[in-house]
N, C-alpha and C. Protein backbone atom coordinates (compact mmCIF):
# COMPACT_ATOMS: atom_id res chain seq x y z
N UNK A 1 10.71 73.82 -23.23
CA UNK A 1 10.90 73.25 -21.92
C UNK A 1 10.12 71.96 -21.76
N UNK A 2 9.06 71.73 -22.27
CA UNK A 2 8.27 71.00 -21.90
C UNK A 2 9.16 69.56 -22.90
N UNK A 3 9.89 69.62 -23.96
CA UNK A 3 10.61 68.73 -24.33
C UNK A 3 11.20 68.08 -23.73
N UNK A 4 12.48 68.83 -22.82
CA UNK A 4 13.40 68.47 -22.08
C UNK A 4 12.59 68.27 -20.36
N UNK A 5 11.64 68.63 -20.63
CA UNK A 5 10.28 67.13 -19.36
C UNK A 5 10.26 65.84 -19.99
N UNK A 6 10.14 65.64 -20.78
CA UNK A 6 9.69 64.15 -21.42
C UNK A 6 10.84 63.59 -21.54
N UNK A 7 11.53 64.28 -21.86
CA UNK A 7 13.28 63.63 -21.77
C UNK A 7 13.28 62.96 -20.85
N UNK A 8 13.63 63.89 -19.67
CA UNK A 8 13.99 63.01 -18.06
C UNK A 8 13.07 62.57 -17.32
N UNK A 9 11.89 62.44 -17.77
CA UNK A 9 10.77 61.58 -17.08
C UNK A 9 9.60 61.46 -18.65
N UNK A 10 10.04 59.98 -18.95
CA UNK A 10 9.28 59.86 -20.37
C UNK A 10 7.76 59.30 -19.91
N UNK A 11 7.56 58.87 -18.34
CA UNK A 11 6.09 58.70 -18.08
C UNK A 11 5.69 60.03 -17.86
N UNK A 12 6.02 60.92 -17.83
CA UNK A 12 4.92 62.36 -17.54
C UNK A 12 3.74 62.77 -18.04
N UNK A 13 3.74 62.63 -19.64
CA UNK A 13 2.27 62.23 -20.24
C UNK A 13 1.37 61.29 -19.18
N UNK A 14 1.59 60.60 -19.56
CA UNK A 14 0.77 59.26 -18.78
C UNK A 14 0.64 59.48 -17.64
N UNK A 15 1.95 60.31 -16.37
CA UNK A 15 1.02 60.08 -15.20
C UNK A 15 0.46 61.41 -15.04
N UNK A 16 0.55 62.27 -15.90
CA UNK A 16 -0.23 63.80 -15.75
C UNK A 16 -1.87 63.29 -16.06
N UNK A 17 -1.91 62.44 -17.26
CA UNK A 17 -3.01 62.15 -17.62
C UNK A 17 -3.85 61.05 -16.47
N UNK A 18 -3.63 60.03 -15.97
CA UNK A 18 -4.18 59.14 -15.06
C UNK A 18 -4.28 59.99 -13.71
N UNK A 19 -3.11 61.25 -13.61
CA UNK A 19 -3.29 61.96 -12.45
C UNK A 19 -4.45 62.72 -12.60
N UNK A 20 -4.74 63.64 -13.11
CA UNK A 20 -5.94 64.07 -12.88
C UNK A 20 -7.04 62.99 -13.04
N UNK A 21 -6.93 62.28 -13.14
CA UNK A 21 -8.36 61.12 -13.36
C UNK A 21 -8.18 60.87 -11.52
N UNK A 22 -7.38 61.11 -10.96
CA UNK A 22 -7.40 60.61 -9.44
C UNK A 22 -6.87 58.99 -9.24
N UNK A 23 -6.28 58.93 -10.37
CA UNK A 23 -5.91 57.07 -10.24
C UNK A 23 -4.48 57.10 -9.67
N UNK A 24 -4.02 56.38 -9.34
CA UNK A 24 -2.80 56.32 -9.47
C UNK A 24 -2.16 55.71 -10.61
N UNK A 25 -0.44 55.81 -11.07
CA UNK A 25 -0.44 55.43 -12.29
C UNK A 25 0.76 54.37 -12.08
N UNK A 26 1.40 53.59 -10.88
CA UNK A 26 2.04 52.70 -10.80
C UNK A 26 1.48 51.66 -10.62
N UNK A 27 0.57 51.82 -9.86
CA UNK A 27 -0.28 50.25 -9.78
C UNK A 27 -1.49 49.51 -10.62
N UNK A 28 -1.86 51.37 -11.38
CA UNK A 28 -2.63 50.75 -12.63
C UNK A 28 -2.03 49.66 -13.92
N UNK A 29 -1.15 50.87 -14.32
CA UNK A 29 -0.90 50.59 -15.87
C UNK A 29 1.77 50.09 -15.48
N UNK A 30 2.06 50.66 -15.04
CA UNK A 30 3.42 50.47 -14.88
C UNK A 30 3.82 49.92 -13.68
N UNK A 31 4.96 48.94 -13.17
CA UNK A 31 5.15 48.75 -12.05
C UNK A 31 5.78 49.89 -11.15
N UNK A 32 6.06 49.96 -10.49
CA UNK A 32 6.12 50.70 -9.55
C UNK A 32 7.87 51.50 -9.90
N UNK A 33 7.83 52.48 -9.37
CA UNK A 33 9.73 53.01 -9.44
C UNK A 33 10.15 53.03 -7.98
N UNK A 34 9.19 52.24 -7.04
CA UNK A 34 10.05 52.28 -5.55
C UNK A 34 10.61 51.60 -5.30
N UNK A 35 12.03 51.39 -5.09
CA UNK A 35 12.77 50.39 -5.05
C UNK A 35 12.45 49.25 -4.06
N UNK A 36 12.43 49.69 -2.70
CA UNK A 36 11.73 48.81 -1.76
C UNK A 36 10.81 48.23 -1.94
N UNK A 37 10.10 49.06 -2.37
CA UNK A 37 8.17 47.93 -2.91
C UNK A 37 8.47 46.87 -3.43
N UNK A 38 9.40 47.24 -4.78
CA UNK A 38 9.88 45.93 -5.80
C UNK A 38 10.34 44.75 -4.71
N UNK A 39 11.63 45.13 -3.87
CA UNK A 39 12.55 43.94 -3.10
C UNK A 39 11.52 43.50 -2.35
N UNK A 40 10.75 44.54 -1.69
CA UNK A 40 9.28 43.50 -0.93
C UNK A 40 7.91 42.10 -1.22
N UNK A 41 7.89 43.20 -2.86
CA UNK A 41 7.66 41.92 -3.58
C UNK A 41 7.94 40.91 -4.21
N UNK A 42 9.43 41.19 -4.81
CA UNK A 42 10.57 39.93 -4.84
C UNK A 42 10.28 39.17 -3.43
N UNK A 43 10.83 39.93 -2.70
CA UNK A 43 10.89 38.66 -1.10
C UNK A 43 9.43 38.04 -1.09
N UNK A 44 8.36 38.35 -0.92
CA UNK A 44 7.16 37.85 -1.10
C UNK A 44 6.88 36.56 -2.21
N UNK A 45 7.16 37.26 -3.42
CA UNK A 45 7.23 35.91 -4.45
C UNK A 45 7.86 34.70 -4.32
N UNK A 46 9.30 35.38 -3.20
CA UNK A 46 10.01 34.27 -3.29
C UNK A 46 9.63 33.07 -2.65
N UNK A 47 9.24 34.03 -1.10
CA UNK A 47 8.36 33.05 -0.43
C UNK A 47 7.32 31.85 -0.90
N UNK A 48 6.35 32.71 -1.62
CA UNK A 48 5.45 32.16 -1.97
C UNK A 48 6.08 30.64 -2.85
N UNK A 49 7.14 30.94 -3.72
CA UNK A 49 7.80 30.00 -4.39
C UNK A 49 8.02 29.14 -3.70
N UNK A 50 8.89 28.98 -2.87
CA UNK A 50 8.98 27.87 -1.89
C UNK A 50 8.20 26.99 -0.83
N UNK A 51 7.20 27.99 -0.47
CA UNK A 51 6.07 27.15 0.13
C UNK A 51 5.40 26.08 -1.00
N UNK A 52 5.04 26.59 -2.63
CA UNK A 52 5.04 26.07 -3.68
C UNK A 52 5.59 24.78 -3.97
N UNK A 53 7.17 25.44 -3.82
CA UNK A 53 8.09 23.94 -3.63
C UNK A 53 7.86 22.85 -2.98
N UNK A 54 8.09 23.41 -1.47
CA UNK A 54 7.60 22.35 -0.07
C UNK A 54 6.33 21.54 -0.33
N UNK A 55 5.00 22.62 -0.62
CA UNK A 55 4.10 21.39 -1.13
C UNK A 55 4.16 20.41 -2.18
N UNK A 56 4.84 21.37 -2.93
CA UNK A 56 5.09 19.90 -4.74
C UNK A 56 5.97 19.14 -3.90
N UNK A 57 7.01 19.03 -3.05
CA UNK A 57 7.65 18.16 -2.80
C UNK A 57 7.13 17.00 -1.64
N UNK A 58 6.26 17.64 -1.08
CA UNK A 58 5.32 17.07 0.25
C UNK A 58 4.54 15.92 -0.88
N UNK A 59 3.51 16.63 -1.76
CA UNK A 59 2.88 15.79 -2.74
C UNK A 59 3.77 14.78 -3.65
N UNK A 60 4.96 15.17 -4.15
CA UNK A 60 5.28 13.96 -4.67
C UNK A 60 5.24 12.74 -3.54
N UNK A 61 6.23 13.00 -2.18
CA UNK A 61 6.35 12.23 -1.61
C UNK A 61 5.11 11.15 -1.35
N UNK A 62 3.99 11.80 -0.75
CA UNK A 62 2.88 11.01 -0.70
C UNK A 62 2.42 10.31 -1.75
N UNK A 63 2.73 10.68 -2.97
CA UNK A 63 2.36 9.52 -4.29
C UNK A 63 3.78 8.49 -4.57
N UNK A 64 4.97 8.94 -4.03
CA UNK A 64 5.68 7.83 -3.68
C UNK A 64 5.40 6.86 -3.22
N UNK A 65 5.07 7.34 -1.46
CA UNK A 65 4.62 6.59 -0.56
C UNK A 65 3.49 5.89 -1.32
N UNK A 66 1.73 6.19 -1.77
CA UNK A 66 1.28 5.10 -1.94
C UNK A 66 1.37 4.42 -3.41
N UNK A 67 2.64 4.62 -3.79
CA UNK A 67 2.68 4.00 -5.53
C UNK A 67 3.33 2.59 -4.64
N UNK A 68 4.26 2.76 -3.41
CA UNK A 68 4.92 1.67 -2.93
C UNK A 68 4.00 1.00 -1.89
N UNK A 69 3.22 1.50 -1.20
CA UNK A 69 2.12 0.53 -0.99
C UNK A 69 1.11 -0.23 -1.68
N UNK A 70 1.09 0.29 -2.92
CA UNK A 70 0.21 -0.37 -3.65
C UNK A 70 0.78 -1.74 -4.32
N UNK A 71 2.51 -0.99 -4.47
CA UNK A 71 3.26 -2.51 -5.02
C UNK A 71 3.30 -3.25 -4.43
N UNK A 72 3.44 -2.74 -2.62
CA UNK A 72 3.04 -3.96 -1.56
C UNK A 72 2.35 -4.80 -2.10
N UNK A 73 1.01 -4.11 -1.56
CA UNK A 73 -0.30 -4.91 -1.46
C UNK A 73 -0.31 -5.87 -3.15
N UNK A 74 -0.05 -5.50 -4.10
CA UNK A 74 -0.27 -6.05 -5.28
C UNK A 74 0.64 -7.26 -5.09
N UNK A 75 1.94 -7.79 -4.35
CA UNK A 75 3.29 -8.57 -4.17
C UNK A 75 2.47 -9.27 -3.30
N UNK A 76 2.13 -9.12 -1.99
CA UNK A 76 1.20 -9.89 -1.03
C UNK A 76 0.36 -10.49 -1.54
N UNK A 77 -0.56 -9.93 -2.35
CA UNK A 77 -1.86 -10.60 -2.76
C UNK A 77 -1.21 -11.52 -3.96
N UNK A 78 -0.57 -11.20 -4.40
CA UNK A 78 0.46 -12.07 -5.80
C UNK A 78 0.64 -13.75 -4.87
N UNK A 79 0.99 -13.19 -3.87
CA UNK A 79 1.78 -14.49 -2.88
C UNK A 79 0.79 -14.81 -2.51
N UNK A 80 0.35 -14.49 -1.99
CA UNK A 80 -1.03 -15.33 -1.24
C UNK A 80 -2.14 -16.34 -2.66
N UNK A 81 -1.93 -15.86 -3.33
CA UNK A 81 -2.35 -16.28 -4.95
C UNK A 81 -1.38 -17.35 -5.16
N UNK A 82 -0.56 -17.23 -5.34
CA UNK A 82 0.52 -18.52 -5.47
C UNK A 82 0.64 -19.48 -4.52
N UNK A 83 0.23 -18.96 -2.99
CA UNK A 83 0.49 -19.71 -1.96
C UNK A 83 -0.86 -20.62 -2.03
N UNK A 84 -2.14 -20.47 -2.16
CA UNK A 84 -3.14 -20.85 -2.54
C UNK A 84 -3.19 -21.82 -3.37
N UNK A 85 -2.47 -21.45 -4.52
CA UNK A 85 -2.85 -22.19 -5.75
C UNK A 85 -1.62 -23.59 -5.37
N UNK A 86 -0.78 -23.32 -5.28
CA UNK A 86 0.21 -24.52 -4.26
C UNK A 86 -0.24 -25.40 -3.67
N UNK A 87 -1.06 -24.24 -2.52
CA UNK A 87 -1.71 -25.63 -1.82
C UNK A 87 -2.65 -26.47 -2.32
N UNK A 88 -3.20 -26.32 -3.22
CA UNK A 88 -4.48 -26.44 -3.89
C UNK A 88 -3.83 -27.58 -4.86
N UNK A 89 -2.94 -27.61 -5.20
CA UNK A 89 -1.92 -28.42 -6.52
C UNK A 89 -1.62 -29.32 -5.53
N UNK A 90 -1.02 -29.15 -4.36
CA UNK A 90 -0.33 -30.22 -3.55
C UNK A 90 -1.52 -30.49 -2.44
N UNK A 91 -2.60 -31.17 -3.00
CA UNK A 91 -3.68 -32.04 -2.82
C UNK A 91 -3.41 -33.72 -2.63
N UNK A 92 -3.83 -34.54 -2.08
CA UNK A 92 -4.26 -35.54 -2.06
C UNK A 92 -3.27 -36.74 -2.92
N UNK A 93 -3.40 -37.69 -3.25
CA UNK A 93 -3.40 -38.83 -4.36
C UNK A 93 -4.08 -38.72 -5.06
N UNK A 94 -5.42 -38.91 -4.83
CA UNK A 94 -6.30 -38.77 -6.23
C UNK A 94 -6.94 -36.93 -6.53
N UNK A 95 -6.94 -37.23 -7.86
CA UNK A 95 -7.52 -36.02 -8.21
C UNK A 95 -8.99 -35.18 -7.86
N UNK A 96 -9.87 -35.81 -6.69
CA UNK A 96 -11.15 -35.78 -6.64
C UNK A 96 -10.71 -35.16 -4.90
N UNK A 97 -10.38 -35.49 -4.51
CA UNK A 97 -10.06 -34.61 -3.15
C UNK A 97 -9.61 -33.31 -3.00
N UNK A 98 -10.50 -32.46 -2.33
CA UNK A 98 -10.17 -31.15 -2.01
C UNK A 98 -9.47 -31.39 -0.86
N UNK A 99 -8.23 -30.48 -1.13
CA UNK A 99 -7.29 -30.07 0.57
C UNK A 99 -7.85 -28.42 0.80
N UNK A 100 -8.21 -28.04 2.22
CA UNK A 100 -8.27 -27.30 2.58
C UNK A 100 -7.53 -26.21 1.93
N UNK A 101 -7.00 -25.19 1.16
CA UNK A 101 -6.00 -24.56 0.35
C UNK A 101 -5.44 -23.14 2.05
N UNK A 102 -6.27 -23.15 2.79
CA UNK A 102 -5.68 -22.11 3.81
C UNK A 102 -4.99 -22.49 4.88
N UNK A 103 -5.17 -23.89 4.86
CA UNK A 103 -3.73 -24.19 6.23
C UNK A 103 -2.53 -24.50 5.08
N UNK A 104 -2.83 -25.08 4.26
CA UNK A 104 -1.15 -25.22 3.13
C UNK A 104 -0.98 -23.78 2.68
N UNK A 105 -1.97 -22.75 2.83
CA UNK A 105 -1.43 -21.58 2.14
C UNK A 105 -0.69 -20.75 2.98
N UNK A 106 -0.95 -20.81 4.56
CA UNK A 106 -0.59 -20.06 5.42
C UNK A 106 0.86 -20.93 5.80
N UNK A 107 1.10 -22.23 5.59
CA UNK A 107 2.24 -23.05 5.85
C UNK A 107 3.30 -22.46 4.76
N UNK A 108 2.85 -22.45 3.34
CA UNK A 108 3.50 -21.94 2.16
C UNK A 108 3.94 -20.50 2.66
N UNK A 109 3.07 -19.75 3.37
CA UNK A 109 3.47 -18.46 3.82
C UNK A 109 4.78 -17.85 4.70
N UNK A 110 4.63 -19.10 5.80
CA UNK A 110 5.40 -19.14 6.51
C UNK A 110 7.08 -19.81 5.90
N UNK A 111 6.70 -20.23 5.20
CA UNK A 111 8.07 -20.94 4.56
C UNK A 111 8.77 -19.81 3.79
N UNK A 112 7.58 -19.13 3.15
CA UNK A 112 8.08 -17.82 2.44
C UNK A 112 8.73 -16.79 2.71
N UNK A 113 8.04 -16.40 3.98
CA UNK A 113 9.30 -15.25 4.59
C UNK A 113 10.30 -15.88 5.68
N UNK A 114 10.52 -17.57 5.59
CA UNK A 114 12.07 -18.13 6.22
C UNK A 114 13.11 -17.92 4.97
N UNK A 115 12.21 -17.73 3.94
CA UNK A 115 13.18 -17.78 2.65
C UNK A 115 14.65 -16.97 2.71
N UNK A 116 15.26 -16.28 3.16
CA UNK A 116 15.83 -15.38 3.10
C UNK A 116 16.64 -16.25 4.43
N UNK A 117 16.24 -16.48 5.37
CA UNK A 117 17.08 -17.01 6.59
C UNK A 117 17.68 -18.70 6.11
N UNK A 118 16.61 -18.95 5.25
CA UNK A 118 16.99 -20.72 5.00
C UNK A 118 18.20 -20.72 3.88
N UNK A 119 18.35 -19.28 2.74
CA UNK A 119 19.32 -19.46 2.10
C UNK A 119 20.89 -19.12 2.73
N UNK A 120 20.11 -17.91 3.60
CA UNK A 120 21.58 -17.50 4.18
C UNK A 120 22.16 -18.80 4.89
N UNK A 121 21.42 -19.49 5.67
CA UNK A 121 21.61 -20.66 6.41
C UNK A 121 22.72 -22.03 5.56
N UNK A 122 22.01 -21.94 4.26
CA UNK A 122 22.54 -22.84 3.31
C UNK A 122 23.90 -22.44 2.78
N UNK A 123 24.41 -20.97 2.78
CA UNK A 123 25.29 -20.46 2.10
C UNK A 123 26.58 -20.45 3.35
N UNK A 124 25.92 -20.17 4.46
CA UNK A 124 26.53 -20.68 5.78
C UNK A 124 27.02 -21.88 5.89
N UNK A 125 26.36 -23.01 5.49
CA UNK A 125 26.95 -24.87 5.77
C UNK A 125 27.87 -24.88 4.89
N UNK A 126 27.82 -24.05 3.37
CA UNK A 126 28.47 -24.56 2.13
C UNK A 126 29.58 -23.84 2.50
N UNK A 127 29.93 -22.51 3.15
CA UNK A 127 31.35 -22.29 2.96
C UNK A 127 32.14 -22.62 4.46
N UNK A 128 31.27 -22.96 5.03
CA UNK A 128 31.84 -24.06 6.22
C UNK A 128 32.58 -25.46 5.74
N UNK A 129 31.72 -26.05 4.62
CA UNK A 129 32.03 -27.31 4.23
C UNK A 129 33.73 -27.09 3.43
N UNK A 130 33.48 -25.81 2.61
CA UNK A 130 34.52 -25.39 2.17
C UNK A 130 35.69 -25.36 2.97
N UNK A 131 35.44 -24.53 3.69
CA UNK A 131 36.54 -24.12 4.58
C UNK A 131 37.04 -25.37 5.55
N UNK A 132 36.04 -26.70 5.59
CA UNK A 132 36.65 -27.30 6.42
C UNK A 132 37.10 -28.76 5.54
N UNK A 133 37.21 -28.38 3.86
CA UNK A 133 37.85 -29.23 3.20
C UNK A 133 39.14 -28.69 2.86
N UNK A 134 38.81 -27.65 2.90
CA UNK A 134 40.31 -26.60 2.68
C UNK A 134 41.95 -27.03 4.15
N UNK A 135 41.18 -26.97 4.74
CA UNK A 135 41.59 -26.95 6.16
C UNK A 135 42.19 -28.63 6.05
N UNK A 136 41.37 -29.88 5.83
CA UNK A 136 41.61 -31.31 5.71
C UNK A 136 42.66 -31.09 5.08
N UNK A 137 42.50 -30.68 3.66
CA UNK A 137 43.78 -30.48 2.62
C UNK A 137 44.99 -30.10 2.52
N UNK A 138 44.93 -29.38 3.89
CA UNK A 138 45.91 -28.71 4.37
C UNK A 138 46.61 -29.36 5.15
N UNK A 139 45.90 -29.96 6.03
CA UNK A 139 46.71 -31.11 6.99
C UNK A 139 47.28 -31.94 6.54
N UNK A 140 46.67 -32.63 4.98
CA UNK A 140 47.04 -34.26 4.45
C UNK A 140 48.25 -33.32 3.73
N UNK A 141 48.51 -32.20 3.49
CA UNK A 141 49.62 -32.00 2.59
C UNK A 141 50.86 -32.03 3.42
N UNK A 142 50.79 -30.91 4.92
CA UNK A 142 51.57 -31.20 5.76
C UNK A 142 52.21 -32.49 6.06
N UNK A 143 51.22 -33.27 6.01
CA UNK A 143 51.43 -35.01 6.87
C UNK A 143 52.43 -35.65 6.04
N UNK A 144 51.85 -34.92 4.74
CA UNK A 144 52.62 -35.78 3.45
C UNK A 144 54.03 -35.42 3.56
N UNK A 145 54.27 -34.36 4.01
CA UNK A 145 55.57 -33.53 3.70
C UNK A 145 56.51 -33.72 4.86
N UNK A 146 55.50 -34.25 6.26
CA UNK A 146 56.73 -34.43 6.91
C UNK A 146 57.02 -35.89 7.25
N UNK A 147 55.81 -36.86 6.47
CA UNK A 147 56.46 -38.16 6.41
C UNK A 147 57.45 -38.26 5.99
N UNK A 148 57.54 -37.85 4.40
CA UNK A 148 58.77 -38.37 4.04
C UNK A 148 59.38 -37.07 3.08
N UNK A 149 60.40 -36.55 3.57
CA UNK A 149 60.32 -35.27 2.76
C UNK A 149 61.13 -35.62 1.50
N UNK A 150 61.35 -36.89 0.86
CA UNK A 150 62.01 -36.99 -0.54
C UNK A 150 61.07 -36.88 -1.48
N UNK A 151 59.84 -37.63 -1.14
CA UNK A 151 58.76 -38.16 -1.98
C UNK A 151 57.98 -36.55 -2.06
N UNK A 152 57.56 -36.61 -3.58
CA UNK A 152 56.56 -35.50 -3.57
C UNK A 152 55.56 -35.66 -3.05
N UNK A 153 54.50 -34.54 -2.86
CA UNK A 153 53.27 -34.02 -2.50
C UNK A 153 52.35 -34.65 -3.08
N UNK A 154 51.17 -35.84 -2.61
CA UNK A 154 50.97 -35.78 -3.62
C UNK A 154 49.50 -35.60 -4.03
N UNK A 155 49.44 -35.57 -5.17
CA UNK A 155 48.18 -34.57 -6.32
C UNK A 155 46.64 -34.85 -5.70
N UNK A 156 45.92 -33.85 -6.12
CA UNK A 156 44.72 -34.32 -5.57
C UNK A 156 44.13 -34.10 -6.66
């Protein structure tokens, strides 16, 4: 009999033995056979996983954030370095005169962030100019065509 025990419960050694010691024998040495306990601690782990997540993802963000402030500040100070050294180059006539380098650097500054409005501005006149040679070309071909409609068009 005692065979066909070990059969259908092959921990019986083990928890006969830890049982009389007064231990328990799922939380010592085997996990547990309660089904609920397990899904409780699944759900628990899972939790825990994701709060895990949320912070690794909280932390990357913040080393995003200052990897791109730092490229700021490194781009600013780059410019202000160039804007400096500019002014400093676009000195005087003779080579022996110091120019102030912080009113030409802060002028250089200001020119710097029109940059973006002065090209759009430029790209603005040029397809105006376009469009209003297009437009001329258009008229002198008409004019041509209804002066005299034998004579060709002619070439430009």
């Amino acid at each position: 009999m005692s065979n066909h025990d070990s059969i259908t419960d092959p921990l019986g050694f083990a928890r006969r033995m830890w049982g009389n010691m007064g231990l328990s024998l799922p939380g010592m040495v085997t996990p547990t056979f309660n089904v609920e306990e397990i899904e409780q601690k699944i759900k628990d782990l899972k939790a825990v996983e994701n709060w895990l997540k949320m912070n690794l993802s909280m932390l990357q963000m913040t080393i995003q954030g200052l990897e791109m402030q730092c490229v700021t500040l490194n781009a600013v100070r780059a410019m202000g370095k160039m804007a400096s050294s500019y002014g400093a180059g676009a000195g005087g006539a003779s080579g022996n005169e110091v120019v102030p380098a912080a009113n030409s650097g802060n002028d250089a500054l200001k020119q710097a962030a029109l940059w973006p409005l002065t090209m759009l501005q430029q790209m603005q006149e040029q397809m105006q100019q376009v469009a209003n040679a297009a437009a001329e070309a258009k008229k002198a071909g008409e004019a041509t065509k209804t002066d005299d409609p034998s004579k060709p068009a002619a070439k430009s």
